[in-house]
PDB file of N, CA and C in Angstrom:
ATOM      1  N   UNK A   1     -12.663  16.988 -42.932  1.00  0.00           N
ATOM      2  CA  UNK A   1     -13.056  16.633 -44.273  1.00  0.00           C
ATOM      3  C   UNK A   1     -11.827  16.419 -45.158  1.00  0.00           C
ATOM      4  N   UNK A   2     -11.064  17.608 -45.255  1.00  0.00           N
ATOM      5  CA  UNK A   2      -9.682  17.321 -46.064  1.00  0.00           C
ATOM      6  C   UNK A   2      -8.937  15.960 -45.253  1.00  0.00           C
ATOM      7  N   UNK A   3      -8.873  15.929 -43.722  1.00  0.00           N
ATOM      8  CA  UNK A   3      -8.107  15.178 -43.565  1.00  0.00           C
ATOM      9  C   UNK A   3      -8.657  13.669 -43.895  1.00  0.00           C
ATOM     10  N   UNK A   4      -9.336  13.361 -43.940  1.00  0.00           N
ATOM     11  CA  UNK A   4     -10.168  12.373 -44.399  1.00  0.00           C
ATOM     12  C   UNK A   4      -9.657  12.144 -45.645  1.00  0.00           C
ATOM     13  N   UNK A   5      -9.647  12.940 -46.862  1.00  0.00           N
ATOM     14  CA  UNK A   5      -9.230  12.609 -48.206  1.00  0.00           C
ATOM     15  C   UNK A   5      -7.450  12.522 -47.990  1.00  0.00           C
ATOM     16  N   UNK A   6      -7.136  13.012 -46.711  1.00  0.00           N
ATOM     17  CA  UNK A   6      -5.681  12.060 -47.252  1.00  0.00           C
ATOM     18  C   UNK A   6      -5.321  11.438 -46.392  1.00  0.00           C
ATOM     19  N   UNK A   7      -6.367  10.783 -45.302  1.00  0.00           N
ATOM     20  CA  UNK A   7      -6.164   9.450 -44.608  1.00  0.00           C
ATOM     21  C   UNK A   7      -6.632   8.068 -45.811  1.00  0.00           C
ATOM     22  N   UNK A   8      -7.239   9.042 -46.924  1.00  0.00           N
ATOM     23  CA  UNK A   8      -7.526   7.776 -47.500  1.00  0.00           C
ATOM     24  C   UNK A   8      -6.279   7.383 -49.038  1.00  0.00           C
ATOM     25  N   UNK A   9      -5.435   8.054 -48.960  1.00  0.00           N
ATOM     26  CA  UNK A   9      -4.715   7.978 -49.998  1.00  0.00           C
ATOM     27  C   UNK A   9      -3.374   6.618 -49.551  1.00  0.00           C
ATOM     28  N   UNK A  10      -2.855   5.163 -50.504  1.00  0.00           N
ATOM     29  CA  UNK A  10      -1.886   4.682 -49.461  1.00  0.00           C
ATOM     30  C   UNK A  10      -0.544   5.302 -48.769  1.00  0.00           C
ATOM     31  N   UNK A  11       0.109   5.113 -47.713  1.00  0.00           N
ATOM     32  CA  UNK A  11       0.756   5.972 -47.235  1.00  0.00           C
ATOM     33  C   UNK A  11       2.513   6.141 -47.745  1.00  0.00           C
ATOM     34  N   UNK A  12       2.434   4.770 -48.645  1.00  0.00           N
ATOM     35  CA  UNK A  12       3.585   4.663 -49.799  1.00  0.00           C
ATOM     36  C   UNK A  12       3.661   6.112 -51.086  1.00  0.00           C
ATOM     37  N   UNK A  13       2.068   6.376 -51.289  1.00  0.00           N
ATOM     38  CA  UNK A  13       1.483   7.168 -52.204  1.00  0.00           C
ATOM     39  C   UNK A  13       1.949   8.514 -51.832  1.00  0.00           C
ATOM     40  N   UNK A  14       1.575   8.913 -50.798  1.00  0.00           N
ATOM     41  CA  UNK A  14       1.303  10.153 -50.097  1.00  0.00           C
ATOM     42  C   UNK A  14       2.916  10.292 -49.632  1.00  0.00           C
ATOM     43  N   UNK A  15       4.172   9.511 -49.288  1.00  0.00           N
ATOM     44  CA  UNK A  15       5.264   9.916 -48.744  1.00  0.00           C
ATOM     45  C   UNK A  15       5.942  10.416 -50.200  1.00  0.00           C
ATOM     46  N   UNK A  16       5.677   9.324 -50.901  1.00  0.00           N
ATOM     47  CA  UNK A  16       6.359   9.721 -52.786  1.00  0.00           C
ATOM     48  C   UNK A  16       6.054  11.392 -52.899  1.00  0.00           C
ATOM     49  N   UNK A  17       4.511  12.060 -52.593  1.00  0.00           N
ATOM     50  CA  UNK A  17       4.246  12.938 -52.929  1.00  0.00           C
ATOM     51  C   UNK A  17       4.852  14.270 -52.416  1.00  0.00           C
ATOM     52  N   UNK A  18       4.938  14.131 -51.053  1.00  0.00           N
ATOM     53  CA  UNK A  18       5.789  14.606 -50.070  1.00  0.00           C
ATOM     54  C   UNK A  18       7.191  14.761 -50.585  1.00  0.00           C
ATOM     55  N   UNK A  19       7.509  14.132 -50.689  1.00  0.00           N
ATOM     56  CA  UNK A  19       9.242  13.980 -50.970  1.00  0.00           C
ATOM     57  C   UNK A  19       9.173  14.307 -52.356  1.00  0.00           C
ATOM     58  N   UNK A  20       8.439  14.376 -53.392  1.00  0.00           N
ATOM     59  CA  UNK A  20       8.553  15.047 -54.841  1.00  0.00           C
ATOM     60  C   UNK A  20       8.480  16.551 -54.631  1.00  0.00           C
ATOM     61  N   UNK A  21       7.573  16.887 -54.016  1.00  0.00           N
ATOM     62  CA  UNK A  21       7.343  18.319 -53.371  1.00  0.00           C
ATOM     63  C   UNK A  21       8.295  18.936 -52.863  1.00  0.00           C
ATOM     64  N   UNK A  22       8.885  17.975 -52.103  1.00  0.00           N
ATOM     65  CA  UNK A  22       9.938  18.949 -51.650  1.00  0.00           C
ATOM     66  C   UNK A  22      11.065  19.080 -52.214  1.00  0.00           C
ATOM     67  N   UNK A  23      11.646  17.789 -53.468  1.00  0.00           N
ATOM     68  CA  UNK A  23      12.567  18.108 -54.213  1.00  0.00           C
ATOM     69  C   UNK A  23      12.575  19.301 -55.298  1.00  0.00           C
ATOM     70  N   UNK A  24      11.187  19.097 -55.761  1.00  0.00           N
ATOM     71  CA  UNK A  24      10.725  20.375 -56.397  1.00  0.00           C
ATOM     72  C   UNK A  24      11.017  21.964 -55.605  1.00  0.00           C
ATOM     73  N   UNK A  25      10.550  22.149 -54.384  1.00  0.00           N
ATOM     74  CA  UNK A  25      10.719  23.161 -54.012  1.00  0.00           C
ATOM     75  C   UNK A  25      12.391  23.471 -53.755  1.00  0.00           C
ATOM     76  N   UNK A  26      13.371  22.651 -53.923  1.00  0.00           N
ATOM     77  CA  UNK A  26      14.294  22.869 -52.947  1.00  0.00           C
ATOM     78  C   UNK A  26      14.931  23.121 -54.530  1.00  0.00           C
ATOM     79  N   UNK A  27      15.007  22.416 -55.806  1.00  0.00           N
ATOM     80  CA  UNK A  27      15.265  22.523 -56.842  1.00  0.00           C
ATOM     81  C   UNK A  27      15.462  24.024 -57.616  1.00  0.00           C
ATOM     82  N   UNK A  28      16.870  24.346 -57.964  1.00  0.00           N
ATOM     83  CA  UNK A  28      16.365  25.994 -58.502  1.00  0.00           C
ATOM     84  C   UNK A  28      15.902  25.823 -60.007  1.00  0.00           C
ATOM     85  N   UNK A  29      14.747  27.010 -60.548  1.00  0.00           N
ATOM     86  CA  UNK A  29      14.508  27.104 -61.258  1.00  0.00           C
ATOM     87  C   UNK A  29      14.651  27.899 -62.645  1.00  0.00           C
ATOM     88  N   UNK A  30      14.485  27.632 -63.634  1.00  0.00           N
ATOM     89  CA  UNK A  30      15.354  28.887 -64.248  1.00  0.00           C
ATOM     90  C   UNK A  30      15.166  30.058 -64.417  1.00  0.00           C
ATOM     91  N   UNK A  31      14.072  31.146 -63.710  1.00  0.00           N
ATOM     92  CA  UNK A  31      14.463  32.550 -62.830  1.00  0.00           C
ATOM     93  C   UNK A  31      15.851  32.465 -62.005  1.00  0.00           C
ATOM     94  N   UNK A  32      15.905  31.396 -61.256  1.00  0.00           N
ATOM     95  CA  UNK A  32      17.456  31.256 -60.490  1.00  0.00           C
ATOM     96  C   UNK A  32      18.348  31.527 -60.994  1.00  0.00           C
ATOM     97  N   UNK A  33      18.597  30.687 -62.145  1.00  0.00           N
ATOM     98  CA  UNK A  33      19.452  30.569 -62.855  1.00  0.00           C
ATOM     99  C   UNK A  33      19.940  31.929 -63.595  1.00  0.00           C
ATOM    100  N   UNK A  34      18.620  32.578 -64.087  1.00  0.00           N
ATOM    101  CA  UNK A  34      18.809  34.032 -65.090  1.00  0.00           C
ATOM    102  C   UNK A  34      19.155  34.878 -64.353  1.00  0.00           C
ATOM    103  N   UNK A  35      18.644  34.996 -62.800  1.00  0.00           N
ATOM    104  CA  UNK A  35      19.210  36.005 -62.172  1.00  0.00           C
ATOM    105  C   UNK A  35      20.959  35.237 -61.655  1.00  0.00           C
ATOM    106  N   UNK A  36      21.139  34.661 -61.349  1.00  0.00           N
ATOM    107  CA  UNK A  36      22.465  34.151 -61.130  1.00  0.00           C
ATOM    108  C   UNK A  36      23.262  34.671 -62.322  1.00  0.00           C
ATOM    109  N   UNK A  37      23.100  33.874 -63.231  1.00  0.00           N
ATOM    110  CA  UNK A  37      24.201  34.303 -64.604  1.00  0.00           C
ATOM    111  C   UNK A  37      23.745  35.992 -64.640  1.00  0.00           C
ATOM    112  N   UNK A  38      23.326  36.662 -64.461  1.00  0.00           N
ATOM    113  CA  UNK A  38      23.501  38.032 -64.345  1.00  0.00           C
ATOM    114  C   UNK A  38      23.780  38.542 -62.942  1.00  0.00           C
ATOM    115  N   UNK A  39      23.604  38.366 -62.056  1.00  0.00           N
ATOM    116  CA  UNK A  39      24.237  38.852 -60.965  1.00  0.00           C
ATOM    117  C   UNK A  39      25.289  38.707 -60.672  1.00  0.00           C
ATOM    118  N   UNK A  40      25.833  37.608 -61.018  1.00  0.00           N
ATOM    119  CA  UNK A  40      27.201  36.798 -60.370  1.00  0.00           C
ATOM    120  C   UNK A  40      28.247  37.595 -61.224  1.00  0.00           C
ATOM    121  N   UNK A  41      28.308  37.976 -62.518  1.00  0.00           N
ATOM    122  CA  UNK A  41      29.417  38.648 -63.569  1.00  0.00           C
ATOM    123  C   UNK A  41      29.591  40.476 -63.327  1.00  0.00           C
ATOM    124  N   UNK A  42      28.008  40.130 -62.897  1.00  0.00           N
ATOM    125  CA  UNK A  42      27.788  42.345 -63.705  1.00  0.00           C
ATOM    126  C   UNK A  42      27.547  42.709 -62.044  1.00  0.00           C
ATOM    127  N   UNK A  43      27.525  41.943 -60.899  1.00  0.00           N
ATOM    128  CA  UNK A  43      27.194  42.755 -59.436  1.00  0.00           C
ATOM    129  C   UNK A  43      25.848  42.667 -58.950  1.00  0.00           C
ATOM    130  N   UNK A  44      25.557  42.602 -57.579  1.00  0.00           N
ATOM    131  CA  UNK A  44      24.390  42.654 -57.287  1.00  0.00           C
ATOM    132  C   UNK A  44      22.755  43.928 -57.974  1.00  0.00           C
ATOM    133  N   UNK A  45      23.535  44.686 -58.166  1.00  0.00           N
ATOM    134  CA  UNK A  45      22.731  45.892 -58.614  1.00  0.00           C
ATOM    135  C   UNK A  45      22.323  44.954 -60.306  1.00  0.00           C
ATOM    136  N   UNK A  46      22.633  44.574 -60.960  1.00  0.00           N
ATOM    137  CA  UNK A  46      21.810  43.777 -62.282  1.00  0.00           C
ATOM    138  C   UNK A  46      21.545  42.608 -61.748  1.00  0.00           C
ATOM    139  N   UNK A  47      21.678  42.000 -60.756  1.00  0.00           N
ATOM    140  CA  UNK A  47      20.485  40.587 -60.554  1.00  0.00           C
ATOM    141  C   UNK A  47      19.643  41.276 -59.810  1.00  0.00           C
ATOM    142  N   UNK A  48      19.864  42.414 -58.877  1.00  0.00           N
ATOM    143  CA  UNK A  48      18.271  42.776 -58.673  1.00  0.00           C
ATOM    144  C   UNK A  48      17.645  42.986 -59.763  1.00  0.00           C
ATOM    145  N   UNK A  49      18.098  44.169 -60.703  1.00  0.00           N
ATOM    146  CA  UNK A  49      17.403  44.388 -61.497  1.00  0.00           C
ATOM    147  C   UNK A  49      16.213  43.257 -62.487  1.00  0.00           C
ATOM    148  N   UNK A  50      17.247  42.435 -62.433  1.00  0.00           N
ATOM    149  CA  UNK A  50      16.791  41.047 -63.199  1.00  0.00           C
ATOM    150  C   UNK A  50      16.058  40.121 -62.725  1.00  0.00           C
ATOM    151  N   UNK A  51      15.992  40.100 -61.826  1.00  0.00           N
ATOM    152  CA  UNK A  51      14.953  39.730 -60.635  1.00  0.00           C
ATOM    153  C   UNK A  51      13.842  40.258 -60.655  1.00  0.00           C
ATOM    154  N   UNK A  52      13.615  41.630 -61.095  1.00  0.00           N
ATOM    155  CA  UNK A  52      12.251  42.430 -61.219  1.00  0.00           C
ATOM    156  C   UNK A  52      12.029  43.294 -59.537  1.00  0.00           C
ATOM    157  N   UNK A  53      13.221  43.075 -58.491  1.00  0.00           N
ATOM    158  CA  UNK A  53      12.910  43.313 -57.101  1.00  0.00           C
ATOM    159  C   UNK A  53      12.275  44.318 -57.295  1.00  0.00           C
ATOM    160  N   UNK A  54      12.744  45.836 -57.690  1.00  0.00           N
ATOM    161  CA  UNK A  54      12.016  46.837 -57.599  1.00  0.00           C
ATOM    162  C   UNK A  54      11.106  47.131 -58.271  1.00  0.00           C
ATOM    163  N   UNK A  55      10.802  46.169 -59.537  1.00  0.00           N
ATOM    164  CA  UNK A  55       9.517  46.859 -60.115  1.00  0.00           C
ATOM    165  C   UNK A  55       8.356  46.115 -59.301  1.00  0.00           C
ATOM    166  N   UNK A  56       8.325  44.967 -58.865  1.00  0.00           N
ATOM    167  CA  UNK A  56       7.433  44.461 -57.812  1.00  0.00           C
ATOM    168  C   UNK A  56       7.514  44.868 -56.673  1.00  0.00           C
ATOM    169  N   UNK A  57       7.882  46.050 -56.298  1.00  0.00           N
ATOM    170  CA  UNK A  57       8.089  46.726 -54.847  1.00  0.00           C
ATOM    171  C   UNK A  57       7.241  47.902 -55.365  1.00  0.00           C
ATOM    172  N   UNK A  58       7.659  48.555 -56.767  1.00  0.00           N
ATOM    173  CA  UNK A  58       6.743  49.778 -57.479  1.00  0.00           C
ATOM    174  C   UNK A  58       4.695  49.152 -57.726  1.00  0.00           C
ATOM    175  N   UNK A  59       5.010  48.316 -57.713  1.00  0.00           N
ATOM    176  CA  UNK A  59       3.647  47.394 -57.977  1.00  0.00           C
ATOM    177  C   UNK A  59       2.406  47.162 -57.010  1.00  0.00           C
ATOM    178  N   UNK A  60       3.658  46.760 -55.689  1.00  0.00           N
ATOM    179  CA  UNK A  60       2.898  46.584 -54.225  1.00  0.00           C
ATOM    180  C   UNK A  60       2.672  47.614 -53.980  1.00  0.00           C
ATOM    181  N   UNK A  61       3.090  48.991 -53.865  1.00  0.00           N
ATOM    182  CA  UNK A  61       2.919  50.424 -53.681  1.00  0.00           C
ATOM    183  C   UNK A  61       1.872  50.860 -54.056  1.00  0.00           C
ATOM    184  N   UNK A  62       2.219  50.784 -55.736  1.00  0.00           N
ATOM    185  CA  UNK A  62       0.541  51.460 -56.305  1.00  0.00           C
ATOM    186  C   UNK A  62      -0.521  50.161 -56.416  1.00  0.00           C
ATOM    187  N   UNK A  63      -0.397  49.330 -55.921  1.00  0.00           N
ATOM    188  CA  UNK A  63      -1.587  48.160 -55.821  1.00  0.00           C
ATOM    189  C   UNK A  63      -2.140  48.958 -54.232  1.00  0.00           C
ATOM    190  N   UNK A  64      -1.488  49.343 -53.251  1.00  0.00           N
ATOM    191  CA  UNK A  64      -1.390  49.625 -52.032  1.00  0.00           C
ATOM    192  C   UNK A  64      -2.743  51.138 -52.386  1.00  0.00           C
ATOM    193  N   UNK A  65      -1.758  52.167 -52.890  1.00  0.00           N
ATOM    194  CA  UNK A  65      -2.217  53.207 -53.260  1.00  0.00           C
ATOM    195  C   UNK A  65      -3.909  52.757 -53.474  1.00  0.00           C
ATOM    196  N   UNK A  66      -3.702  52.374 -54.684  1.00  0.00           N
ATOM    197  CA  UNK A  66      -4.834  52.451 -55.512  1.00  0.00           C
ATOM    198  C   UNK A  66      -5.955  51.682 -54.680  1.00  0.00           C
ATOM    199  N   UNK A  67      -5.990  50.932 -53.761  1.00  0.00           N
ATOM    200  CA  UNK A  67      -7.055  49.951 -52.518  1.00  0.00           C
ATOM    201  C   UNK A  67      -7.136  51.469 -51.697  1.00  0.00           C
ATOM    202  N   UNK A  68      -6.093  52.267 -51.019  1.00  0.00           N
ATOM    203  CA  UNK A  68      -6.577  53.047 -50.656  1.00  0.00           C
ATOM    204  C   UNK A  68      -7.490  54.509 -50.434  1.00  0.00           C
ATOM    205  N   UNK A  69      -7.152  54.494 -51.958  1.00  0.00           N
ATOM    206  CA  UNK A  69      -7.613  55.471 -52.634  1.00  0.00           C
ATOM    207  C   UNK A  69      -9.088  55.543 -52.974  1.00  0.00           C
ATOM    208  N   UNK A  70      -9.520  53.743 -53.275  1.00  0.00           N
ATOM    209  CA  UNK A  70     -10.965  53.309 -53.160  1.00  0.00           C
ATOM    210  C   UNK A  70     -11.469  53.181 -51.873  1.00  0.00           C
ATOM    211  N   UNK A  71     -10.822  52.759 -50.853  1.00  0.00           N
ATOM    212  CA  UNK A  71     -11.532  53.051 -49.540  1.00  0.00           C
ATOM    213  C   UNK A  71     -11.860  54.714 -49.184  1.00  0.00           C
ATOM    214  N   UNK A  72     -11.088  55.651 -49.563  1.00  0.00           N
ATOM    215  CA  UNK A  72     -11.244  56.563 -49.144  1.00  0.00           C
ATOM    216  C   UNK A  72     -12.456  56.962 -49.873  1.00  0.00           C
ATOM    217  N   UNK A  73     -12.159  57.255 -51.004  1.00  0.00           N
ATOM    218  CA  UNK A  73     -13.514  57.755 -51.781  1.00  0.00           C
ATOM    219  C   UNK A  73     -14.938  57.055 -51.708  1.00  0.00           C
ATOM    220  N   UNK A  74     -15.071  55.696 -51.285  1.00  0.00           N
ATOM    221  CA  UNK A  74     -15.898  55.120 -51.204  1.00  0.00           C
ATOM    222  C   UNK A  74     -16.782  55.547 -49.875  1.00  0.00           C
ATOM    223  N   UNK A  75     -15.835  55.650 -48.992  1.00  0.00           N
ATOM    224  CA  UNK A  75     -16.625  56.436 -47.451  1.00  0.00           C
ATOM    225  C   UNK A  75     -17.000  57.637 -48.016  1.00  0.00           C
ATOM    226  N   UNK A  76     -16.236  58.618 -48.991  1.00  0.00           N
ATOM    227  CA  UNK A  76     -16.613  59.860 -48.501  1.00  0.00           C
ATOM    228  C   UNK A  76     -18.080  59.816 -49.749  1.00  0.00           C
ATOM    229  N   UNK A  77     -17.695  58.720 -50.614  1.00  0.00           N
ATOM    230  CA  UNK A  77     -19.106  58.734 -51.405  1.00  0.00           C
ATOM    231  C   UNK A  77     -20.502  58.285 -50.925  1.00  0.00           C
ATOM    232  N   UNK A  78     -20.198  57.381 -49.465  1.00  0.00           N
ATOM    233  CA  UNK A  78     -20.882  56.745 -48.540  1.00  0.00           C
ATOM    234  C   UNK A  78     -21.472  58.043 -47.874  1.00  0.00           C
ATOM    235  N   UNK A  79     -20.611  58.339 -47.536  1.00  0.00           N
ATOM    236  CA  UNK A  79     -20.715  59.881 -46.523  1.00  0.00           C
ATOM    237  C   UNK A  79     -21.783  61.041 -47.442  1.00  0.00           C
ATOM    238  N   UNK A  80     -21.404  60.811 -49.038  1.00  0.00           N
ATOM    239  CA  UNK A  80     -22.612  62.041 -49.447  1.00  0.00           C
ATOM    240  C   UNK A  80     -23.981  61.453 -49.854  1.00  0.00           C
ATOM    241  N   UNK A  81     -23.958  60.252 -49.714  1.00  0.00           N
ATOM    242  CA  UNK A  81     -25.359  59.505 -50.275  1.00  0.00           C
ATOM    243  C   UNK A  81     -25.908  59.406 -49.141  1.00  0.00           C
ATOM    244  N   UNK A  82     -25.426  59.326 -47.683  1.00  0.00           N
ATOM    245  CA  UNK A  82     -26.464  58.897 -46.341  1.00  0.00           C
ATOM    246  C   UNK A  82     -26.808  60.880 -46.063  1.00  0.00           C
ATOM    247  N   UNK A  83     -25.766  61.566 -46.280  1.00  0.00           N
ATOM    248  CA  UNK A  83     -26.271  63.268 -45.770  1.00  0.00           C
ATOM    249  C   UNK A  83     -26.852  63.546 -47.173  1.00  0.00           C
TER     250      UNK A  83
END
């Protein structure tokens, strides 16, 4: 089905799109840039920081936590509604 909608696009169309895509992706953006001009002067330890690495590592954790924390309680709430 998808491939169908882009057998039907012309193939002049669809290479332009391709190749914009990928200039885009390959292109840095200015997160790059903010963490660069701070990493590059003050040391790796402030472009992590500036980067956000560890507070999105603190994030995945308690996002982690907190899914598990609902599975657990959810069985054992499962567990007192069937006994």
């Amino acid at each position: 089905m998808i491939l169908d909608v882009i057998i039907g696009f012309e193939p002049a169309l669809l290479v332009g799109f391709i190749l914009a895509g990928l200039i885009l992706n390959i292109t840095p953006g200015a997160d790059f840039i903010l963490i660069s001009t701070s990493g590059i002067p003050d040391g790796p330890r402030i472009g992590m920081a500036t980067s956000g690495y560890f507070s999105n590592a603190l994030w995945a954790c308690v996002g982690f936590l907190n899914k598990l924390t609902a599975i657990l309680f959810g069985g054992l709430a499962t567990r007192l509604i069937i006994n």
